[in-house]
N, C-alpha and C. Protein backbone atom coordinates (compact mmCIF):
# COMPACT_ATOMS: atom_id res chain seq x y z
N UNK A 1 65.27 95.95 109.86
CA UNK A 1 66.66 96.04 110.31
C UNK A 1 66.69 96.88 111.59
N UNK A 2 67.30 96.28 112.70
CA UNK A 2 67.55 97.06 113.53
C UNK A 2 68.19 98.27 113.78
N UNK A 3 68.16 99.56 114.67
CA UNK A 3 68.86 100.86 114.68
C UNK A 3 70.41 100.25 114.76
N UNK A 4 70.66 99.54 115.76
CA UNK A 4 71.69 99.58 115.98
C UNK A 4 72.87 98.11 115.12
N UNK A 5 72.34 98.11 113.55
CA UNK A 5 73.32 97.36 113.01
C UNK A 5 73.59 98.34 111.66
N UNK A 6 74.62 97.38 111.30
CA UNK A 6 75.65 98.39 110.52
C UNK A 6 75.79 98.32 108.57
N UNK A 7 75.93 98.32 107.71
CA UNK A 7 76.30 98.03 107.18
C UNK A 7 78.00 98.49 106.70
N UNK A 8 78.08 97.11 105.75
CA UNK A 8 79.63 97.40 105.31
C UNK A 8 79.92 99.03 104.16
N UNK A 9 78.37 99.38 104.50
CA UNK A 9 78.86 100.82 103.20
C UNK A 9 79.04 101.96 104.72
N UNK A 10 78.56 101.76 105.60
CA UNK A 10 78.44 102.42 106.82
C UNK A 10 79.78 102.12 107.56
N UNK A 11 80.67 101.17 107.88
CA UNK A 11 81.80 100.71 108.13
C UNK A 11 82.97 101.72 107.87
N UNK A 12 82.67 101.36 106.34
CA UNK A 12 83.62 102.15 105.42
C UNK A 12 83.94 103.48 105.48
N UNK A 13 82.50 104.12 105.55
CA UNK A 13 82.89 105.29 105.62
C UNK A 13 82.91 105.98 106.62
N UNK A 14 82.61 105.22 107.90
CA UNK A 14 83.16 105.74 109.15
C UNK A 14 84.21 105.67 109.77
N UNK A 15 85.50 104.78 108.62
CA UNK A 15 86.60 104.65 108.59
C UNK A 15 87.40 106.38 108.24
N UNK A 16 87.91 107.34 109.39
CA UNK A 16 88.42 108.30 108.69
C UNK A 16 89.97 108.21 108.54
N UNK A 17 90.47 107.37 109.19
CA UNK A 17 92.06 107.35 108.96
C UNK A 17 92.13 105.96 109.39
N UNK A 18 93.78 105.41 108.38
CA UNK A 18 93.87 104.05 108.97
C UNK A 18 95.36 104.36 109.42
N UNK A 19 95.92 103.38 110.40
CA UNK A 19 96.58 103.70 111.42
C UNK A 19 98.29 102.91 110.56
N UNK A 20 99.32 103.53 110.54
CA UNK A 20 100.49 102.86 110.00
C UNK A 20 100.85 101.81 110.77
N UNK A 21 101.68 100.80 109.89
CA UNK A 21 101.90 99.72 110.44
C UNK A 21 103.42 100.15 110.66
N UNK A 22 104.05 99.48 112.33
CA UNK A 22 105.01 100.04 112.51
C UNK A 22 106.03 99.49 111.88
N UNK A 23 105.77 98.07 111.15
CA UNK A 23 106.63 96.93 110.87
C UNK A 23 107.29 97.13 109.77
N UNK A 24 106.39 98.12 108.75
CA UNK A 24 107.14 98.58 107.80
C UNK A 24 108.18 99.39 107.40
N UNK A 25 108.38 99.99 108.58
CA UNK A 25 109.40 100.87 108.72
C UNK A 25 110.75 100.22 108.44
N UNK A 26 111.42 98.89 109.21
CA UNK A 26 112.36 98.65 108.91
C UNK A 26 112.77 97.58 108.19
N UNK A 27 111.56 97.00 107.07
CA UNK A 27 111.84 96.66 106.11
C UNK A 27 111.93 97.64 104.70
N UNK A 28 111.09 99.03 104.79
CA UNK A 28 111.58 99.52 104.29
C UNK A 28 112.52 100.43 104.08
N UNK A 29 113.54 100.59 105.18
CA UNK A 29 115.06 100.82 105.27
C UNK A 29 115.86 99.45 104.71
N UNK A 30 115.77 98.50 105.05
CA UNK A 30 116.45 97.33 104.46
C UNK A 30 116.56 97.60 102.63
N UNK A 31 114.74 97.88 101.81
CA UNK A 31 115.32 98.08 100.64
C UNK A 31 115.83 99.43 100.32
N UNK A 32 115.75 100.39 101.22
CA UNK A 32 116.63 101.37 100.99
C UNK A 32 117.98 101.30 100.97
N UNK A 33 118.69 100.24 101.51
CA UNK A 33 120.48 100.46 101.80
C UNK A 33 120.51 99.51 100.64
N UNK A 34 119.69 98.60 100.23
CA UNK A 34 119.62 97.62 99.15
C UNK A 34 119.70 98.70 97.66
N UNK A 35 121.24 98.75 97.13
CA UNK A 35 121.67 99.39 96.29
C UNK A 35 120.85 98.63 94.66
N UNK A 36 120.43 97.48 95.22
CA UNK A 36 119.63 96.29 94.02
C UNK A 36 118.00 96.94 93.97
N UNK A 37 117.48 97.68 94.73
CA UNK A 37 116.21 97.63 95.32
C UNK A 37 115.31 98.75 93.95
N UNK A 38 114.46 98.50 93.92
CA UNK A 38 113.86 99.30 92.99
C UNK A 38 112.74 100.32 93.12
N UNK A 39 112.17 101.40 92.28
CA UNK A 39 110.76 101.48 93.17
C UNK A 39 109.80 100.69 93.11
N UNK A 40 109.47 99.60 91.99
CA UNK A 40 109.01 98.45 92.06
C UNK A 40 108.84 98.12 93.78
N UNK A 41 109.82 97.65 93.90
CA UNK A 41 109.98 96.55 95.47
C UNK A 41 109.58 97.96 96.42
N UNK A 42 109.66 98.89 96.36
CA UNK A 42 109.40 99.88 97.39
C UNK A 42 107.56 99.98 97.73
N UNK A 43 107.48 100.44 96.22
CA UNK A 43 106.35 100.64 96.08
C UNK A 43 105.22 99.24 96.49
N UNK A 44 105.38 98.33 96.19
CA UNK A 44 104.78 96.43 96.39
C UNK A 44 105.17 96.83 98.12
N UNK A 45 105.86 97.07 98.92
CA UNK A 45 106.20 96.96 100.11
C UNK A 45 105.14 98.16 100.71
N UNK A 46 104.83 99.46 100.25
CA UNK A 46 103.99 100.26 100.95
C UNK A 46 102.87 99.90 100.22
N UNK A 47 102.21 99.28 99.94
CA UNK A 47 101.58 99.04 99.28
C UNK A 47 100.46 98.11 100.09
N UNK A 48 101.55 97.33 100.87
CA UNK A 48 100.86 96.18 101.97
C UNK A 48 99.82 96.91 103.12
N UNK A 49 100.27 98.43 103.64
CA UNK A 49 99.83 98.71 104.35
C UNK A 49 99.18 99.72 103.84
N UNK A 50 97.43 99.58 103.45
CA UNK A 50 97.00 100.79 103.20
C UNK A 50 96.44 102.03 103.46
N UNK A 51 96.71 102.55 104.45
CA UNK A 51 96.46 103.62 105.44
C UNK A 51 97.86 104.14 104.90
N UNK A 52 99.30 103.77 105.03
CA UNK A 52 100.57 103.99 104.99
C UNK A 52 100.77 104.35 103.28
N UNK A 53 99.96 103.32 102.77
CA UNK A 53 100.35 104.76 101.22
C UNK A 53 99.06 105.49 100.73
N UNK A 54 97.97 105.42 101.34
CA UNK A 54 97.17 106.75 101.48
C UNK A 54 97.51 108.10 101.45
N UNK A 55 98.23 107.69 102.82
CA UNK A 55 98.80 108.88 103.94
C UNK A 55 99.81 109.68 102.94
N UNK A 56 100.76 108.55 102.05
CA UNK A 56 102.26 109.37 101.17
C UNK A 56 101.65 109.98 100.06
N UNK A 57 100.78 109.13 99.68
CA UNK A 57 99.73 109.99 98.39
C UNK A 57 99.21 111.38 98.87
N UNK A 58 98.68 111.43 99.80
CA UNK A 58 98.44 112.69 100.42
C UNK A 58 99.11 113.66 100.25
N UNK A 59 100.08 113.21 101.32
CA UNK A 59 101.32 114.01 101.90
C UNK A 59 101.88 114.25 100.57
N UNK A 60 102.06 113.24 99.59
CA UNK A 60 103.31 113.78 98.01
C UNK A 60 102.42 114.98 97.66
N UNK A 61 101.45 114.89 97.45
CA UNK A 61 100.32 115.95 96.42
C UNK A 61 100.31 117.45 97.60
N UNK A 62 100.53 117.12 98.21
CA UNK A 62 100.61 118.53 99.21
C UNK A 62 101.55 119.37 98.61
N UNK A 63 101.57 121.09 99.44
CA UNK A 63 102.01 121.98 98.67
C UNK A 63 103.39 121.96 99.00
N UNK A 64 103.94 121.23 100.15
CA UNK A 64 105.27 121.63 100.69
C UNK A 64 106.14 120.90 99.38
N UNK A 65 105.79 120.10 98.97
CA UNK A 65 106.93 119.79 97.62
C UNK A 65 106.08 120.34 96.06
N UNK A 66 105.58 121.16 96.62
CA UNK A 66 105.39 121.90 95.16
C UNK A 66 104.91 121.73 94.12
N UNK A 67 103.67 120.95 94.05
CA UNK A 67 102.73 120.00 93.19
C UNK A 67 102.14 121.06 92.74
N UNK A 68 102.86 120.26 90.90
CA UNK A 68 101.15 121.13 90.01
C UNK A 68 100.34 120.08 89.54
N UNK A 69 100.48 118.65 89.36
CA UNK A 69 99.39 117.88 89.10
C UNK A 69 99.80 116.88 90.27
N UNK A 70 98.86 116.59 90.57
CA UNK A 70 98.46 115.39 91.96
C UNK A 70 98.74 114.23 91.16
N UNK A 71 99.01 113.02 91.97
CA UNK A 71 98.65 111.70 91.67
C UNK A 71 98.24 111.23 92.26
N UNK A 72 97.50 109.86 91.51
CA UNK A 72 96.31 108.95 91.95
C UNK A 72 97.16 107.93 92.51
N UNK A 73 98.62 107.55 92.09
CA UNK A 73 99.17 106.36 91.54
C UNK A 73 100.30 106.27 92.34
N UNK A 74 100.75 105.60 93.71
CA UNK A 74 101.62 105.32 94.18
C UNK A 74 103.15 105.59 94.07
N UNK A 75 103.10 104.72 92.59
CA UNK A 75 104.98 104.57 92.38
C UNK A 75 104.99 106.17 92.12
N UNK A 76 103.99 106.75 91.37
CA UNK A 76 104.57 107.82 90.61
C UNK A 76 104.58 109.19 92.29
N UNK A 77 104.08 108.56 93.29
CA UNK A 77 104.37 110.30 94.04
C UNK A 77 105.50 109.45 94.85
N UNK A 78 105.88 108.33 94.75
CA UNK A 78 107.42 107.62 95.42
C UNK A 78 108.10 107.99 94.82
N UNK A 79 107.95 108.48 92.90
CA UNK A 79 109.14 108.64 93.04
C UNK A 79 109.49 110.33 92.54
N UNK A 80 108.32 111.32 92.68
CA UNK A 80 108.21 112.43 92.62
C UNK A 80 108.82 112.88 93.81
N UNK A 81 108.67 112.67 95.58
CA UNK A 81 109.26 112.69 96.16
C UNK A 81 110.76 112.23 96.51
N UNK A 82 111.18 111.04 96.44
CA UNK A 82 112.51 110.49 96.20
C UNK A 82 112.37 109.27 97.73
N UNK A 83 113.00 108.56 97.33
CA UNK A 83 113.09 107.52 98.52
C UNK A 83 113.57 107.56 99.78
N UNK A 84 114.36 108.53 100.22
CA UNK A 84 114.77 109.37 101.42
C UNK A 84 113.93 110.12 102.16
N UNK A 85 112.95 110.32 100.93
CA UNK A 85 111.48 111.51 101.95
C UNK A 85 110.93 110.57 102.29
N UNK A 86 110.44 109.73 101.10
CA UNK A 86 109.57 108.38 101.93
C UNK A 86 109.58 107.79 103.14
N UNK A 87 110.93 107.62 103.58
CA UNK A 87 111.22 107.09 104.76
C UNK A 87 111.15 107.74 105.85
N UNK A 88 111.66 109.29 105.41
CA UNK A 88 111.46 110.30 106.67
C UNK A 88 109.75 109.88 106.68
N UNK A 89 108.99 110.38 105.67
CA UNK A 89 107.42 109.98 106.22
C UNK A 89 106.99 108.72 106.54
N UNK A 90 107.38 107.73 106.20
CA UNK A 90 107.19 106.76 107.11
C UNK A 90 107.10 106.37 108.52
N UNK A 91 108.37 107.63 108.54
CA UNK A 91 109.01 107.16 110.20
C UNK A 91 108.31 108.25 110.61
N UNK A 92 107.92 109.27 110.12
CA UNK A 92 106.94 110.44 110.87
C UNK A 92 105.53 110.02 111.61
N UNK A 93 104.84 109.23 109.98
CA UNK A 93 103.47 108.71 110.38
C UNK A 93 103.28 107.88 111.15
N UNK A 94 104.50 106.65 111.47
CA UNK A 94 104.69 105.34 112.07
C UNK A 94 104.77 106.22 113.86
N UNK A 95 105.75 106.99 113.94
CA UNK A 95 105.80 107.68 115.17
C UNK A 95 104.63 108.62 115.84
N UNK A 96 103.77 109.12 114.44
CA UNK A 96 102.19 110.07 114.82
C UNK A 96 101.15 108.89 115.40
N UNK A 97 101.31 107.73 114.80
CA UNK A 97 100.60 107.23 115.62
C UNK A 97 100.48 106.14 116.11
N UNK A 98 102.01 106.02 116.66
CA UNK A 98 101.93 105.62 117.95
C UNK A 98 101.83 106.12 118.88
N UNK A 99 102.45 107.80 118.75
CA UNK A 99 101.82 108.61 120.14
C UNK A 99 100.91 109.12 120.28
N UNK A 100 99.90 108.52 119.17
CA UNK A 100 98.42 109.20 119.11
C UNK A 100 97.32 108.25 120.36
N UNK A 101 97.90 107.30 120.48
CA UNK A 101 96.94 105.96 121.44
C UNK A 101 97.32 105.92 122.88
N UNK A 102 97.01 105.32 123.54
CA UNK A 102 97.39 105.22 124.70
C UNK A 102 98.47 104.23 124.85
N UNK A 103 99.49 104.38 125.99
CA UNK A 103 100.42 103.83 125.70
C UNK A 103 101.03 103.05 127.43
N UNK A 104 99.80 102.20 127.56
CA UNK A 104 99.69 101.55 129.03
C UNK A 104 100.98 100.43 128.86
N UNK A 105 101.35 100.05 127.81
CA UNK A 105 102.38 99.19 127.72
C UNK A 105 103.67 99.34 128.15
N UNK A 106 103.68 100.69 127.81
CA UNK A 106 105.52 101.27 127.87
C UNK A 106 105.42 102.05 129.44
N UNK A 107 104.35 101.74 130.26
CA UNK A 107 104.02 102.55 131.59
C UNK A 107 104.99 103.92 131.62
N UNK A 108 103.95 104.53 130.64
CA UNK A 108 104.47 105.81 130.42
C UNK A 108 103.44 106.87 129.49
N UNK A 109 103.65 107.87 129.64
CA UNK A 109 102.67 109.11 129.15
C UNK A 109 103.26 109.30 127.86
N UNK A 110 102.48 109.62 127.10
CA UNK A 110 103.04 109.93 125.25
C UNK A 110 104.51 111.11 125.68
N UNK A 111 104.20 112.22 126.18
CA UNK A 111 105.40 112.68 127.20
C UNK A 111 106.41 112.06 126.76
N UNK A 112 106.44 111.09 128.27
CA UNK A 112 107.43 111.10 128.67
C UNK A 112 108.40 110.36 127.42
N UNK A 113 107.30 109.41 127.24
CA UNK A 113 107.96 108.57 125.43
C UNK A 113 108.34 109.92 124.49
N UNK A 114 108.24 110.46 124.53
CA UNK A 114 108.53 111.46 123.73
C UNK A 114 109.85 111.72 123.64
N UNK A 115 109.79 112.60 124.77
CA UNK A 115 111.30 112.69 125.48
C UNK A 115 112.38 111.78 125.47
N UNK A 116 111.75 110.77 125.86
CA UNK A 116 113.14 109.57 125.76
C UNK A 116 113.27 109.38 124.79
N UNK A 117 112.19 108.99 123.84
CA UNK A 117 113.02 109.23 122.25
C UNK A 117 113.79 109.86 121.54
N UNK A 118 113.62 111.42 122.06
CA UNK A 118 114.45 112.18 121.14
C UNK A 118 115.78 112.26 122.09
N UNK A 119 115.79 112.06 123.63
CA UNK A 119 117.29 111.63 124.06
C UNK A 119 117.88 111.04 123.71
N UNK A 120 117.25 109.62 123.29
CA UNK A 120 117.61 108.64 122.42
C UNK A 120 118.28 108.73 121.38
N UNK A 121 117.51 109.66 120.49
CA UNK A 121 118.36 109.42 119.43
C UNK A 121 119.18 110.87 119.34
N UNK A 122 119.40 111.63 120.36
CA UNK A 122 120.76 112.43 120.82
C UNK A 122 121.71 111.75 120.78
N UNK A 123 121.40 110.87 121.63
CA UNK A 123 122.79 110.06 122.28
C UNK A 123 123.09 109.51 121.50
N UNK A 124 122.14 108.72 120.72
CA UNK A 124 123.27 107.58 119.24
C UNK A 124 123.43 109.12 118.76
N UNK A 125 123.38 109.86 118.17
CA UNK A 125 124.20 110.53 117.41
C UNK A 125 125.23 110.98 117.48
N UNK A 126 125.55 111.05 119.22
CA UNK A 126 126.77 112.13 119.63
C UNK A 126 127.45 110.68 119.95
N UNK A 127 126.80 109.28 120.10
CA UNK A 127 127.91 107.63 119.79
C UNK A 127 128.30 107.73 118.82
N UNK A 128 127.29 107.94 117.77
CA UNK A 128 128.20 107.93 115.99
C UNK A 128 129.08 108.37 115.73
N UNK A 129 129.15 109.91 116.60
CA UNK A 129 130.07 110.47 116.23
C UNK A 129 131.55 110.68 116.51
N UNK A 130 131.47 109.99 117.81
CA UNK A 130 132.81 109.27 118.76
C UNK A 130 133.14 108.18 117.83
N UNK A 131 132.59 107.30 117.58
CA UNK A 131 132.79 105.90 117.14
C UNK A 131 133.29 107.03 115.81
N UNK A 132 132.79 107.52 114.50
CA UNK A 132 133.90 107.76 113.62
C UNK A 132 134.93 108.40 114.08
N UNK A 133 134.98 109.03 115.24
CA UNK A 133 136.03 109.75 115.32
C UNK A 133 137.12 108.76 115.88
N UNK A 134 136.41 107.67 116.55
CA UNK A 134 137.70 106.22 116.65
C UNK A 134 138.24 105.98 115.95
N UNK A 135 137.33 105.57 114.81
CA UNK A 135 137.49 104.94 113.64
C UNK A 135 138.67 105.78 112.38
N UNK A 136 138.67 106.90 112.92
CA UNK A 136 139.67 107.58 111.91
C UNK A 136 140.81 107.93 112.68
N UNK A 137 141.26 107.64 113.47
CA UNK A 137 142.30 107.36 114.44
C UNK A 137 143.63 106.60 114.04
């Protein structure tokens, strides 16, 4: 066998992180406003991307929510956390790395994307908040 081939046990474990898929993000807001939605369907939905419930397994068993026994098992740290954190971490990990790569597409520096994002979502907030204040008019 040559130096320079690989095997699939060598692959694997030079795999150290897998990267979130961004797509999941707003299907899984869809079964979040979905008052029908279960952790069933939550859980089958992160489930697709596995780097993305690695990452929540992780993140649930960590100390910031106060774990005395870890889990192995998906639904159960979805729903130890609650479905509102999920999504905040979704949208955390989905956003870590995309500004983790290079980003020749958006002809722009992780920066400057940065920035405009969080202007971004300044501005819808201080729209939201005009628009209810129309709205109760």
């Amino acid at each position: 066998m040559a130096e320079d081939t690989f095997t699939i046990v060598d692959l694997i474990n030079g795999v150290t992180r897998l990267p979130a898929a961004p797509r999941v993000l707003p299907k899984l807001q869809g079964l979040l406003r979905d008052p029908n939605s279960t952790l069933d369907d939550i859980t089958k939905l992160l489930k697709l991307d596995a780097g993305l419930a690695a990452q929540i397994l992780r993140l649930s068993n960590s100390a910031y929510y106060g774990v005395k026994t870890k889990f192995s098992v998906l639904d159960l740290a979805i729903n130890r956390i609650g479905f509102n954190e999920v999504f905040k971490l979704v949208g955390a990990i989905a956003t870590r790395d995309l500004l983790s790569g290079e980003l020749s597409f958006y002809n722009m520096n992780k920066s400057q994307l940065w920035r405009l994002s969080v202007a971004c979502a300044n501005y819808m907030s201080i729209l939201s908040v005009s628009v209810l204040i129309q709205l109760t008019r």
